[in-house]
Protein backbone atom coordinates (compact mmCIF):
# COMPACT_ATOMS: atom_id res chain seq x y z
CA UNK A 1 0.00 0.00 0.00
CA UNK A 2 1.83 3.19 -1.46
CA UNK A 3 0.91 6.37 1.00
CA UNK A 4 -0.31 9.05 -0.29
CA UNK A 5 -2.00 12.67 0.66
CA UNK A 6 -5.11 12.58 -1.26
CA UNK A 7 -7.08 13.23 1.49
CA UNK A 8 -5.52 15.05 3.38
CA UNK A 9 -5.18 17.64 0.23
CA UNK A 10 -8.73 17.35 -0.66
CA UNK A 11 -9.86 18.10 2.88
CA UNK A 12 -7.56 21.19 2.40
CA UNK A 13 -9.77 22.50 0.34
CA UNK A 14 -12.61 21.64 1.37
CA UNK A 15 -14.41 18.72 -0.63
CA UNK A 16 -15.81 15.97 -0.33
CA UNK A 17 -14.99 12.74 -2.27
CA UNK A 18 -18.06 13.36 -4.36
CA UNK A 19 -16.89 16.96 -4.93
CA UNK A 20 -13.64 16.32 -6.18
CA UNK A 21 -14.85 13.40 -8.22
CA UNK A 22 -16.68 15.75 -10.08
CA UNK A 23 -14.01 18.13 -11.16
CA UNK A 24 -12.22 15.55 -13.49
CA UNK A 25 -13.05 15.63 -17.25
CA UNK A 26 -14.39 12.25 -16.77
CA UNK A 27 -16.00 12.23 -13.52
CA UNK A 28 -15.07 9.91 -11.18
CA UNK A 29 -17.01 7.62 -8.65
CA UNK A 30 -16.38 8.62 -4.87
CA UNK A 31 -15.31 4.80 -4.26
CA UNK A 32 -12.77 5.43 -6.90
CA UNK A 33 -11.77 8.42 -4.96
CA UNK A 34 -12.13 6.39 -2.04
CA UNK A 35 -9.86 3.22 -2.79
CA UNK A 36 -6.89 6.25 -4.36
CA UNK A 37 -7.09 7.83 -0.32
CA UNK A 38 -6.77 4.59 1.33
CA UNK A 39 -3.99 3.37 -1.05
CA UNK A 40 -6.58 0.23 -2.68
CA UNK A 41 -5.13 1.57 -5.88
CA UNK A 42 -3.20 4.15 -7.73
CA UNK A 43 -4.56 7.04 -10.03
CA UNK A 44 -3.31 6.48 -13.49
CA UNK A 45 -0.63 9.01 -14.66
CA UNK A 46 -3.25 10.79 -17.16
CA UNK A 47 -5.65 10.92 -13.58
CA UNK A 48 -2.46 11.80 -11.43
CA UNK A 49 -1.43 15.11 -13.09
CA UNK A 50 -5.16 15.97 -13.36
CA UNK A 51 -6.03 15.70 -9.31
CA UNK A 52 -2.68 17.24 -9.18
CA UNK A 53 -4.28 20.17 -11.11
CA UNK A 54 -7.47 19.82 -9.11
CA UNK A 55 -5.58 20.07 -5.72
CA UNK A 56 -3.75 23.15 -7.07
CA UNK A 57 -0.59 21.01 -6.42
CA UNK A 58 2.51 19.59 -8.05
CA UNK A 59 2.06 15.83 -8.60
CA UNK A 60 4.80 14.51 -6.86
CA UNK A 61 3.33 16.06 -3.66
CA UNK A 62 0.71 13.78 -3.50
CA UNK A 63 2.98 11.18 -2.27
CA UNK A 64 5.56 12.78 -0.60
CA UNK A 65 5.17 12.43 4.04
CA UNK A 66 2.54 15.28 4.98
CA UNK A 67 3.69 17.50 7.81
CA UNK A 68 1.38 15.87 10.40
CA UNK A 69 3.80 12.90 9.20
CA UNK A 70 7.10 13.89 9.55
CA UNK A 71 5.92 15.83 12.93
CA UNK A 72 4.71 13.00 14.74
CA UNK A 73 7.51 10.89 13.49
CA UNK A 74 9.57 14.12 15.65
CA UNK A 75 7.86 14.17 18.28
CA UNK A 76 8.36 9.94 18.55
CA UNK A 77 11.47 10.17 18.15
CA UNK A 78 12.35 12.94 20.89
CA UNK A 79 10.28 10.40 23.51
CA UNK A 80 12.40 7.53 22.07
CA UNK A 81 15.64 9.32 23.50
């Protein structure tokens, strides 16, 4: 299962699934939207750059750690020592 911030981005701005399903060309279901966010399956590249364009961010950001991520991975580690 491949992370991703799909979600977490689409939250950002404020939609729902459905919502952002709607914005693509060719709309997508919200259980395809659904099975991208919990890492079921992958957007194709064609899909990729356009919910990178949807998200008003570059594509490689979908997958990089959030914040929230590398913050709590911090704040484990400082307890850890």
């Amino acid at each position: 299962m491949r992370k991703n911030r799909i979600k977490e981005l689409r939250e950002l701005r404020g939609m729902t699934q459905y919502q952002l399903g709607l914005k693509f060309r060719k709309p997508k279901d919200p259980t395809t939207i659904s099975r991208w966010e919990r890492g079921r399956g992958t957007p194709s590249t064609e899909n990729l750059f356009e919910l990178a364009r949807i998200l008003q961010v570059d594509p490689n950001e979908i997958f990089l750690p959030s914040d929230k991520t590398d913050s709590q991975s911090t704040d484990n580690q400082s307890r850890d020592d």
